[in-house]
Protein backbone atom coordinates (compact mmCIF):
# COMPACT_ATOMS: atom_id res chain seq x y z
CA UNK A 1 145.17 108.07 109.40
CA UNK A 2 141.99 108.69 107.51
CA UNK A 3 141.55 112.08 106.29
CA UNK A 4 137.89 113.72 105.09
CA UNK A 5 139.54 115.67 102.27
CA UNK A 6 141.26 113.23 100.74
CA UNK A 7 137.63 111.50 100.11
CA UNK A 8 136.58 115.07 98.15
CA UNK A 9 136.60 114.50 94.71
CA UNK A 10 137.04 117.65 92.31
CA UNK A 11 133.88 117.59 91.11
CA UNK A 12 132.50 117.68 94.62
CA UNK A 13 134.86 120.88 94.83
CA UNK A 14 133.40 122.53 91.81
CA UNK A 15 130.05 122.02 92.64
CA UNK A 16 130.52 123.89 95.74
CA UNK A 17 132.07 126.35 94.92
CA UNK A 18 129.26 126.83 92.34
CA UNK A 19 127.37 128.08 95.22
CA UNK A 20 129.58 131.27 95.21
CA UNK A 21 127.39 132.06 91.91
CA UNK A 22 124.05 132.34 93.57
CA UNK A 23 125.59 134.15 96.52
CA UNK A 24 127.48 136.82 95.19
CA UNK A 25 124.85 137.40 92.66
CA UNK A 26 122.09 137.75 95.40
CA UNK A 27 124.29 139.42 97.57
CA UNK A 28 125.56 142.19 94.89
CA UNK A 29 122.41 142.71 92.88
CA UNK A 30 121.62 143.84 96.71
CA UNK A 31 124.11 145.89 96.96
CA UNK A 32 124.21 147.38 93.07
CA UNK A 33 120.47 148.44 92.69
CA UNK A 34 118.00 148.18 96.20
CA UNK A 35 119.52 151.84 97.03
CA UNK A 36 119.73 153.20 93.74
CA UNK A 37 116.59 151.87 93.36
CA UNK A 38 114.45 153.42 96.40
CA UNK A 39 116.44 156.63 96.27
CA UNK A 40 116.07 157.82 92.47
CA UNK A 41 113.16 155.73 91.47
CA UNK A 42 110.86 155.40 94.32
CA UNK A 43 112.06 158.89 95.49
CA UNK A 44 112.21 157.38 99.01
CA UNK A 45 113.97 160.41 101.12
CA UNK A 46 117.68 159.21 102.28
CA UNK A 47 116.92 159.68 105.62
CA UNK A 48 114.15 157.14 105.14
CA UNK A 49 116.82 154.23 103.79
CA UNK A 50 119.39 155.35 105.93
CA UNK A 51 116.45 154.82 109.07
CA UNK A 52 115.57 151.58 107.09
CA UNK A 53 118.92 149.90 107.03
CA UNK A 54 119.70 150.84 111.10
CA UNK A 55 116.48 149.41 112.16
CA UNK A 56 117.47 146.03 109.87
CA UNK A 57 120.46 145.76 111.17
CA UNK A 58 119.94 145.82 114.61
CA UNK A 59 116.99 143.01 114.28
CA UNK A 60 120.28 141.52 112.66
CA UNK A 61 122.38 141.43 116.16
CA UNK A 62 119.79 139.06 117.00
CA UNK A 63 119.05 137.31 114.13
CA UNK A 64 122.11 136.73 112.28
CA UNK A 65 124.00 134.92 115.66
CA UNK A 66 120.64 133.36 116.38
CA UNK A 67 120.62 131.09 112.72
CA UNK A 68 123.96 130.18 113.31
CA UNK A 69 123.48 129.22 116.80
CA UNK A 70 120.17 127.00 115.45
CA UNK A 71 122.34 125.59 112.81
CA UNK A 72 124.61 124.51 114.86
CA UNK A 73 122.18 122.90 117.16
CA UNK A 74 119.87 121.07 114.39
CA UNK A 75 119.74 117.10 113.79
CA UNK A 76 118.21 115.90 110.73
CA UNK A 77 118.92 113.09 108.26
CA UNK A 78 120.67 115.83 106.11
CA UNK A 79 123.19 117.08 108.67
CA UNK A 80 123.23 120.58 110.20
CA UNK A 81 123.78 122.52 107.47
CA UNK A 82 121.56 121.66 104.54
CA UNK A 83 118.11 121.82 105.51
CA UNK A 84 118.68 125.39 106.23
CA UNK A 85 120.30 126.43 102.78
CA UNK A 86 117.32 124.27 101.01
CA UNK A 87 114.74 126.99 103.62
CA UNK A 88 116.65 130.15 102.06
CA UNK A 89 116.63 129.42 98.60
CA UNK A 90 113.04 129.93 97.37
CA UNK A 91 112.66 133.06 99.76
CA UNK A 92 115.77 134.87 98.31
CA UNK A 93 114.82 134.36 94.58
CA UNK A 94 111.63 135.86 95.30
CA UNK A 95 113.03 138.55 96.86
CA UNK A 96 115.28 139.73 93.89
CA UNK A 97 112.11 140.26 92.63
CA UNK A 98 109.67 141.35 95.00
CA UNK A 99 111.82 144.05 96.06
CA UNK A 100 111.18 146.04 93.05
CA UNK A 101 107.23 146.20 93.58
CA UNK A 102 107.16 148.76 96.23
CA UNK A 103 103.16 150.61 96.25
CA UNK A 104 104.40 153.56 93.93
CA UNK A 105 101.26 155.17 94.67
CA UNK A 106 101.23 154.96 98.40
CA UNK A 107 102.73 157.23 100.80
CA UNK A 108 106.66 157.59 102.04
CA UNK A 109 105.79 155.55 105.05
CA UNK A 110 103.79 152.59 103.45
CA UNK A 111 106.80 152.51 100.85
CA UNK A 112 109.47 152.85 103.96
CA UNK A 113 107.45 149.79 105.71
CA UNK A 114 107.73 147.80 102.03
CA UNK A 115 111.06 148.81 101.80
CA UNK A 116 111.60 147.64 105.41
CA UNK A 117 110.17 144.60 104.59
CA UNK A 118 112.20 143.45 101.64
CA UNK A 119 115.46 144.33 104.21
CA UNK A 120 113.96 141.65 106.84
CA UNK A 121 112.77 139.02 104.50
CA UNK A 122 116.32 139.04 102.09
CA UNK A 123 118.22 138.57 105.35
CA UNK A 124 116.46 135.54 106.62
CA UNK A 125 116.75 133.96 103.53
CA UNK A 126 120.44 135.41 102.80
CA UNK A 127 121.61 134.37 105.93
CA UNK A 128 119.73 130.86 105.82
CA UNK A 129 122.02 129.93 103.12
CA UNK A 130 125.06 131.58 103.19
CA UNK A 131 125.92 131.25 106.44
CA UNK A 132 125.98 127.07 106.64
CA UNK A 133 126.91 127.55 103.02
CA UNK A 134 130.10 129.17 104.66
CA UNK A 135 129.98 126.74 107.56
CA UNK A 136 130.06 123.91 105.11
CA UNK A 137 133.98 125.62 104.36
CA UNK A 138 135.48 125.19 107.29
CA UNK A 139 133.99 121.97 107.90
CA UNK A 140 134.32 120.05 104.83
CA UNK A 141 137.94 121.18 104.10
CA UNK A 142 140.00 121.14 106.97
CA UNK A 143 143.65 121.50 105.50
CA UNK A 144 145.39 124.37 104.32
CA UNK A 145 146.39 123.49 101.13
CA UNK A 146 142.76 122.16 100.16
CA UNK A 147 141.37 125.64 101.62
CA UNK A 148 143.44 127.35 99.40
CA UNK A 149 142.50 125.10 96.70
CA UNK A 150 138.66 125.42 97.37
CA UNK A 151 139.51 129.29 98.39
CA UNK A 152 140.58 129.82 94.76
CA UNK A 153 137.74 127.94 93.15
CA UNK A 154 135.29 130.23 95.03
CA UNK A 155 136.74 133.26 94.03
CA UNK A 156 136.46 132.26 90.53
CA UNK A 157 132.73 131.54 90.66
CA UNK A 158 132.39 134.69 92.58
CA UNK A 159 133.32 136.98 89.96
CA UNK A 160 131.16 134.96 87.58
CA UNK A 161 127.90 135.89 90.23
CA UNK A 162 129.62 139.14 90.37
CA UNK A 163 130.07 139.55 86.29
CA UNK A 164 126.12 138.70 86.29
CA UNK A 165 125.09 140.84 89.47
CA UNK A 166 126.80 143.92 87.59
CA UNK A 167 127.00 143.77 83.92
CA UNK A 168 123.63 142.39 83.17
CA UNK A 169 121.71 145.08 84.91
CA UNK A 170 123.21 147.69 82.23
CA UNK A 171 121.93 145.72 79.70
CA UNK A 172 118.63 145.64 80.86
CA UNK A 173 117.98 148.76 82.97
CA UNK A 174 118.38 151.67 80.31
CA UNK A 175 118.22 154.30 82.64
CA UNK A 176 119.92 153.22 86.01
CA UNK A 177 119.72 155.79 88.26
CA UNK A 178 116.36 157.65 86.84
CA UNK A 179 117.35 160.41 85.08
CA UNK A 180 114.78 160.51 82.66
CA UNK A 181 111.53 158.84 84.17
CA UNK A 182 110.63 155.84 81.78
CA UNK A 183 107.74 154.55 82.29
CA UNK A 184 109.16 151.08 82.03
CA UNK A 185 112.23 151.82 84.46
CA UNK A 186 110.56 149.56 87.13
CA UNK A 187 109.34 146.61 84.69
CA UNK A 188 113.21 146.61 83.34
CA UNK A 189 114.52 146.60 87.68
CA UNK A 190 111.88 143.49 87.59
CA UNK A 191 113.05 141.55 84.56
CA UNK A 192 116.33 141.72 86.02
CA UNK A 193 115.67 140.09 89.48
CA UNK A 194 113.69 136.85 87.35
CA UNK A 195 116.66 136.71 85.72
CA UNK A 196 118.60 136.87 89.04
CA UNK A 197 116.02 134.10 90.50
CA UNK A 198 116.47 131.87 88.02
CA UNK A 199 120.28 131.62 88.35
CA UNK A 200 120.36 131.50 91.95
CA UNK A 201 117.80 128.55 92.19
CA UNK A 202 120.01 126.82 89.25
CA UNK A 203 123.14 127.73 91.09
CA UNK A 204 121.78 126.65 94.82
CA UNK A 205 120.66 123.48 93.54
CA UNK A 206 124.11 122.57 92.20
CA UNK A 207 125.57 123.11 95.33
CA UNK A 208 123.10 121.40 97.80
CA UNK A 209 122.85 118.11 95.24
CA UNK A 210 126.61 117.75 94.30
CA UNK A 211 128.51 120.20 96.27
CA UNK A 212 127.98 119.52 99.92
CA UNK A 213 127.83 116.80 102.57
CA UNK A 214 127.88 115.77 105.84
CA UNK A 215 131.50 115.64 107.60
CA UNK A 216 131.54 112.27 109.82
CA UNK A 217 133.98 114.06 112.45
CA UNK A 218 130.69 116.49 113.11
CA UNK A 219 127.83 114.03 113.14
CA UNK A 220 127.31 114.36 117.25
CA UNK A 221 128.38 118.36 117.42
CA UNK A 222 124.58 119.46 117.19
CA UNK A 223 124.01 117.12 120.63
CA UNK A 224 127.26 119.09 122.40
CA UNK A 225 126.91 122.31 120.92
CA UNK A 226 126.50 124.83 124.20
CA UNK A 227 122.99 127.12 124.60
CA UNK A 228 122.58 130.09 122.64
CA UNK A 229 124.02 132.59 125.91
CA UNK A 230 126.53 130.39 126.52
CA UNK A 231 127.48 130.56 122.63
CA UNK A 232 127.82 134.10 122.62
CA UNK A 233 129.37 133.97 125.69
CA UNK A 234 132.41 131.86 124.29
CA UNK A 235 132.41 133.54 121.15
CA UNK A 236 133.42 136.96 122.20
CA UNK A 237 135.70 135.66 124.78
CA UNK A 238 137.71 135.13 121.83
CA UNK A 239 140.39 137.53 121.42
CA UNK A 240 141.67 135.95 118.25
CA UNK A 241 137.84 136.84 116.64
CA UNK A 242 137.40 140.18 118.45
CA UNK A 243 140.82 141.23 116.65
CA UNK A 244 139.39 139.54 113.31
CA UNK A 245 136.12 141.66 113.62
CA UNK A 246 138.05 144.77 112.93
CA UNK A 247 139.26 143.95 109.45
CA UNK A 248 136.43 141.59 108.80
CA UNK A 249 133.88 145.08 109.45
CA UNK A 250 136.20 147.44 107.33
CA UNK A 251 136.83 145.26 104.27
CA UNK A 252 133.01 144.92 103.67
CA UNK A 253 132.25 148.69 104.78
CA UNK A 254 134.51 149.36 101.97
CA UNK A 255 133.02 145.95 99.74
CA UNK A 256 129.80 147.59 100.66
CA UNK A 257 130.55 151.14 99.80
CA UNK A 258 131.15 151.12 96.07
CA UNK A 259 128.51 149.37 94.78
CA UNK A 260 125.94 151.59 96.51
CA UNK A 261 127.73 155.03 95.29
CA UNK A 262 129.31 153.73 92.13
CA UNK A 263 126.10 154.23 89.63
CA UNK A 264 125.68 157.72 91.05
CA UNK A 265 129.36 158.80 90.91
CA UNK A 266 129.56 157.10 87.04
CA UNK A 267 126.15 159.12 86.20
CA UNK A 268 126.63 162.55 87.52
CA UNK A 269 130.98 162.61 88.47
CA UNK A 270 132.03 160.35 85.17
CA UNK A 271 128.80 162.11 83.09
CA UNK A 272 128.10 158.34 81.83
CA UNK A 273 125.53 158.78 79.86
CA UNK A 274 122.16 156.32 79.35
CA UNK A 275 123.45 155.53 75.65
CA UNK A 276 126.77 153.85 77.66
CA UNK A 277 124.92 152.87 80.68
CA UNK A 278 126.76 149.84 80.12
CA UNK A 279 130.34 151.22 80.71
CA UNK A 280 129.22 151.27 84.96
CA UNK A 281 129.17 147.96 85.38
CA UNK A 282 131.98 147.31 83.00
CA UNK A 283 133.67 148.84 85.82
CA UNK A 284 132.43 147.37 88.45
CA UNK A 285 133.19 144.34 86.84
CA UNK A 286 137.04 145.07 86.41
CA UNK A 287 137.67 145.47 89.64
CA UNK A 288 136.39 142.51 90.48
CA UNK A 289 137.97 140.60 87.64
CA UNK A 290 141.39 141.96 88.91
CA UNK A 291 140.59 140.43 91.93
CA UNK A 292 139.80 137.11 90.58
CA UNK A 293 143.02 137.44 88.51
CA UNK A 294 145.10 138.15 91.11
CA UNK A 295 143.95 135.33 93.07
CA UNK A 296 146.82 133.24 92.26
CA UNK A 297 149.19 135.54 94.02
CA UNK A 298 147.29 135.47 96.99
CA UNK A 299 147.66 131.90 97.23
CA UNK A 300 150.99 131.75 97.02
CA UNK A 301 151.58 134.57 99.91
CA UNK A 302 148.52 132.73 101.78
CA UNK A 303 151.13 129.16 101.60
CA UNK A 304 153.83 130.61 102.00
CA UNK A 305 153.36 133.73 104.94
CA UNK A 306 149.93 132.55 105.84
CA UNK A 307 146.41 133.79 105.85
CA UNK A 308 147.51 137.28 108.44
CA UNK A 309 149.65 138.15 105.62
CA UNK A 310 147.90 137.95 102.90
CA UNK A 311 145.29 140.28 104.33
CA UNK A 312 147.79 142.84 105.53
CA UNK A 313 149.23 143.10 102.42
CA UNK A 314 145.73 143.00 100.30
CA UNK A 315 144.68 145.67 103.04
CA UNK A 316 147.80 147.46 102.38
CA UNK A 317 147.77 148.03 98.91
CA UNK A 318 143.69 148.71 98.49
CA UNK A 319 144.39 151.43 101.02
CA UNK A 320 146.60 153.28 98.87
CA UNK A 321 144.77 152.80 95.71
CA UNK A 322 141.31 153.59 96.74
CA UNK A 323 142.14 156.99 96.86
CA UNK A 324 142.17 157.39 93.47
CA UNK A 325 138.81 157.55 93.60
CA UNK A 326 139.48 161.44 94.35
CA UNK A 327 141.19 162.06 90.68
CA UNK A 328 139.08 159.82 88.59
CA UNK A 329 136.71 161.94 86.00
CA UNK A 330 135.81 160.64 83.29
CA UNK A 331 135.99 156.95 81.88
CA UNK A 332 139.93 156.56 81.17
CA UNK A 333 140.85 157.57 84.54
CA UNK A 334 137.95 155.64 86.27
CA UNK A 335 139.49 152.53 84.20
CA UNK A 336 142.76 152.58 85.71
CA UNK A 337 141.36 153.67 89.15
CA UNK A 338 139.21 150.35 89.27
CA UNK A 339 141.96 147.84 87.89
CA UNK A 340 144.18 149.71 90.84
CA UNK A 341 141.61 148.46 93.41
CA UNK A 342 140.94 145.16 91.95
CA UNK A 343 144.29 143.76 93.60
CA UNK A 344 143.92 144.80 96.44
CA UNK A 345 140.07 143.82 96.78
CA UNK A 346 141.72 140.25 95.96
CA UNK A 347 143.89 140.42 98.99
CA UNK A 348 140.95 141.23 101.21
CA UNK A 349 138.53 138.95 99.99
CA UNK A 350 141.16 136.37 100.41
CA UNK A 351 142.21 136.62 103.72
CA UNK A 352 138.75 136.95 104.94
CA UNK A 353 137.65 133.12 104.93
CA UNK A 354 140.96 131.76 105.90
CA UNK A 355 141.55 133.77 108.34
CA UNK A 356 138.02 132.78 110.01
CA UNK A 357 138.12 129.13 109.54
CA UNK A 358 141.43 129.16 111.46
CA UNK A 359 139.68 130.75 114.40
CA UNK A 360 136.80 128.37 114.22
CA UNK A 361 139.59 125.45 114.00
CA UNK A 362 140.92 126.65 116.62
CA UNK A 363 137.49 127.09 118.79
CA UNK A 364 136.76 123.25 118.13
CA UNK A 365 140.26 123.02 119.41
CA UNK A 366 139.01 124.22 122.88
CA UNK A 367 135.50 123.57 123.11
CA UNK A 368 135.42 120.20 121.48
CA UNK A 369 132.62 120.55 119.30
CA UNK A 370 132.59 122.38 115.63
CA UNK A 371 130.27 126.13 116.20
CA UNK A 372 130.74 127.51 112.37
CA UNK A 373 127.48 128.47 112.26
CA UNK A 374 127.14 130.70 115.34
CA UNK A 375 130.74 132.50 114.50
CA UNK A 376 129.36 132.76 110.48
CA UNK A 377 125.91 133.77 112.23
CA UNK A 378 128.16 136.67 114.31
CA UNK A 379 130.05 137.65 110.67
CA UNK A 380 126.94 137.94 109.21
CA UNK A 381 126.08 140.52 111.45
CA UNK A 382 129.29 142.23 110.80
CA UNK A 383 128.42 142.75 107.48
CA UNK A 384 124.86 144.57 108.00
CA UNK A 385 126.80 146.34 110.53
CA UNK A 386 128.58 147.59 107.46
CA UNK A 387 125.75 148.40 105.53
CA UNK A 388 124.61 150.86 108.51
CA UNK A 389 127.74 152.84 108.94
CA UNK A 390 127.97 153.05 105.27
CA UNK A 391 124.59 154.61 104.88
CA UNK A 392 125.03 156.80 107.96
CA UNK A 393 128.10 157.98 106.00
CA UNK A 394 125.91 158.44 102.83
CA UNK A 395 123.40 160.24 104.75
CA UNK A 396 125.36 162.49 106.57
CA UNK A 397 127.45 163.60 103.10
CA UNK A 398 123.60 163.83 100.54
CA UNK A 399 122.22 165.66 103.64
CA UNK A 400 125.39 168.22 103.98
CA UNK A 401 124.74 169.15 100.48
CA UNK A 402 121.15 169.41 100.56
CA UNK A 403 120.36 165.93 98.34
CA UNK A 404 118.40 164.18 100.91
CA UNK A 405 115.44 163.40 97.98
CA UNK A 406 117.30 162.90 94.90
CA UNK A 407 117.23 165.07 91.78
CA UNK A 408 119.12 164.26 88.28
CA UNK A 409 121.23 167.84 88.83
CA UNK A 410 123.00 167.75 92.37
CA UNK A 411 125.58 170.39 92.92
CA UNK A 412 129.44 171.00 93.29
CA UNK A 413 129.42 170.20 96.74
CA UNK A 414 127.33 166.50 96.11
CA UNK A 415 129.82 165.59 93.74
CA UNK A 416 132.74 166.42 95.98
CA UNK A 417 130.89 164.12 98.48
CA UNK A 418 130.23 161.25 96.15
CA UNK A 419 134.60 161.18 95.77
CA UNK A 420 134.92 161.74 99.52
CA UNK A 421 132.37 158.34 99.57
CA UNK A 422 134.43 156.56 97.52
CA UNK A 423 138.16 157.70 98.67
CA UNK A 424 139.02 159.18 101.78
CA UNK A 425 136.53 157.54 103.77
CA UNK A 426 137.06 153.83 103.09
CA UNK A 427 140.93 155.37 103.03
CA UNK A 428 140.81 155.58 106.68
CA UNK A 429 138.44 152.25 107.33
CA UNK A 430 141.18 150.69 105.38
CA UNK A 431 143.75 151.82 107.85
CA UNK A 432 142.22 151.33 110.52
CA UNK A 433 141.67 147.50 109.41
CA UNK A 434 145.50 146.91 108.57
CA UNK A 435 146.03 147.95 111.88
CA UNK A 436 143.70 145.65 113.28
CA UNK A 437 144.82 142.82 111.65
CA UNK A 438 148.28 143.01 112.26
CA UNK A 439 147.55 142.10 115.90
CA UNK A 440 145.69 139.01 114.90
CA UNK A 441 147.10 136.45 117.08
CA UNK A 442 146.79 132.72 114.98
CA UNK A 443 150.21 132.51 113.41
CA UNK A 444 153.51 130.55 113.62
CA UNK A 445 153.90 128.20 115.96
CA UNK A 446 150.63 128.58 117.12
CA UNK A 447 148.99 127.51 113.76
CA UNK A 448 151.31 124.97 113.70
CA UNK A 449 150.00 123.44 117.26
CA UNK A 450 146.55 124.16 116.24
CA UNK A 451 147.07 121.99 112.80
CA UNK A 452 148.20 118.77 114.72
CA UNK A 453 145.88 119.36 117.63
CA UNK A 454 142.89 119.80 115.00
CA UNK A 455 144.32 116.33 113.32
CA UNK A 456 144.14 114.40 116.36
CA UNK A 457 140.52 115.42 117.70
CA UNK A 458 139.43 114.57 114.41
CA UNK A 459 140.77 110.99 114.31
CA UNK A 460 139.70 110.76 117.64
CA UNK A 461 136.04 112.10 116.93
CA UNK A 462 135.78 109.09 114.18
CA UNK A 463 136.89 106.76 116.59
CA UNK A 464 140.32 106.37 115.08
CA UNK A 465 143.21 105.25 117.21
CA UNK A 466 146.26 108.16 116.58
């Protein structure tokens, strides 16, 4: 029996996973400086960003489903997928740079409705890509041992977007988080998102001209796939994915978490300094490299105990070791703190994809026809839904200790609340998750069933006789 995979070659694999470059780096430079940004530089009041990112994200419980749901639904020459991650690529490298032009000179609500803005327009163009980008995943590699394969190729080219996304702003951006009012603070924020642009156009374009194509088994999906209520509908009638949403939300609260807080807790907790500006995202970056390190492991737990496993135990360990957040203060002790975290970020990052294409498999399974978009379109969602209990959390801590505008000299009590940020909050999200996942249903024999029933709809769907 034919197989699509076996037809992959490893270049085709590499190029792909190129496209982790481009999104991690978009995604991360995000993360890193946009708050940093509009709360020290701009001076934008907390309460204003923290209003900003609730507003964004519930556009996003409309959005984010409805591009998946129109992804799944489109018929072009190109497939489903690609015309939409050709739309978002333009749009988000202007963005890394556009949203460092805010009017300085206006008032706090023109610069809320810029900042407001830049949330709506990175999203369209974020989501354009990366979720079909993601859809392309589950729908390109269908086995488990090439999605662990592919899995592991990703995470490598994610910690090289990630290396870029936080390393190369300390290079360039002298004085981070705006301590000592340069004047050419915001041109340095700019020449950092060309940079960005340039690399995710490069990176984008290896991807959509070497890395992707359209799976034969999914050629007549976009003619069967259901209406956009009746999408919904079947999504969250899944009780595998309603049980995946709860680790799925808590590993990127906590994802989402550190790089907002981290320059502030290295500045005014760790007393890193401008002339070693570089030394926060050198520690950003270990975590992350841990997690790319550790990788291998993953895999093997992934093969051998599948993907449930290898997010309880990733979910497991990074619950212990976040909190020592709470006893890092200076540089030494921050070290070890973010190489503790690094494994298990690399268990949670891990799990997350695998754990989703199996529920999507296993969706086709039922409905018939392949709907990676709309439950990528519902993830993405999950994310911003991150990003707005994280900054509710951030607001509610800065305006506890009076730091609602920022100033370069915050108090005792601010710095207790940057560590609670970083420790015993994504502590309990952390538990919470591991508890959630442990009831995630698509394991054993059930997996099993799913992989032969998958095989056979396949074959069937290219006509060939099983």
């Amino acid at each position: 029996m034919g197989n699509l995979t076996e037809k992959i070659t490893r270049r085709t694999k590499l190029a792909f996973a190129t496209g982790e470059i481009g999104d991690n780096l978009a995604y991360q430079s995000f993360s890193f400086l946009v708050f940093t940004f509009y709360f020290t530089y701009v001076k934008l009041d907390v309460r204003w960003i923290t209003a900003g990112y609730i507003i964004w994200s519930l556009w996003n419980s409309i959005n984010d489903p409805l591009l998946g749901w129109i992804s799944d639904r489109t018929k072009s020459k190109l497939g489903r997928r690609i015309p939409w991650m050709i739309v978002g690529t333009i749009p988000l490298a202007a963005i890394m740079i556009l949203m460092f032009t805010p009017p300085l000179s206006s008032s706090n609500s023109m610069k809320f409705l810029y900042f407001l803005l830049m949330l709506f327009i990175f999203d369209f163009a974020y989501t354009s890509f990366n979720v079909n980008y993601n859809s392309m995943f589950s729908e390109m590699f269908i086995s488990m041992e090439e999605r662990s394969k592919v899995g592991q190729l990703r995470i490598i080219f994610a910690i090289i977007g990630v290396t870029i996304g936080f390393v190369v702003p300390t290079f360039i951006i002298v004085d981070l988080t705006n301590q000592y009012d340069y004047d050419n603070t915001q041109s340095q924020f700019i020449l950092n998102g060309v940079i960005a642009a340039i690399i995710i156009c490069i990176a984008y374009f290896v991807v959509i001209k070497w890395g992707v194509r359209k799976p034969p088994e999914f050629s007549n999906d976009a003619m069967k796939t259901p209406s956009f209520k009746d999408s919904l509908k079947y999504t969250f009638r899944n009780k595998a994915f309603l049980i995946y949403l709860i680790p799925a939300l808590g590993t990127w609260i906590v994802i989402g978490i550190l790089p907002a807080v981290i320059p502030l807790w290295a500045t005014h907790v760790l007393n890193i300094t401008e002339e070693n500006s570089i030394l926060t995202g050198v520690l950003l970056l270990i975590t992350f490299l841990v997690s790319g390190f550790s990788t291998p492991i993953w895999v093997k737990i992934r093969q051998k105990w599948g993907a449930r496993m290898t997010g309880l135990v990733g979910i497991g360990t990074w619950a212990i070791t976040v909190l020592s957040f709470y006893f890092a203060y200076d540089f030494d002790t921050a070290l070890i703190t973010m190489i503790l975290n690094g494994f298990g970020l690399g268990g949670s990052l891990y799990f997350y994809d695998q754990c989703l294409a199996e529920i999507i498999d296993e969706d086709e399974i039922n409905q018939g026809v392949r709907r990676s978009g709309g439950y990528y379109g519902m993830i993405n969602f999950v994310i911003r839904l991150s990003g707005i209990i994280n900054f509710l959390m951030i607001g509610i801590v800065f305006a506890g200790s009076d730091w609602e505008t920022y100033s370069p000299d915050p108090d005792f009590n601010t710095l207790v609340g940057i560590q609670f940020l970083l420790s015993v909050f994504p502590f309990i999200v952390l538990i919470i998750s591991f508890i959630g996942l442990w009831f995630y249903p698509i394991k054993g024999e059930r997996l099993k069933e799913n992989r032969k029933r998958l095989t056979e709809l396949h074959a069937k769907k290219r006509g060939e006789k099983i």
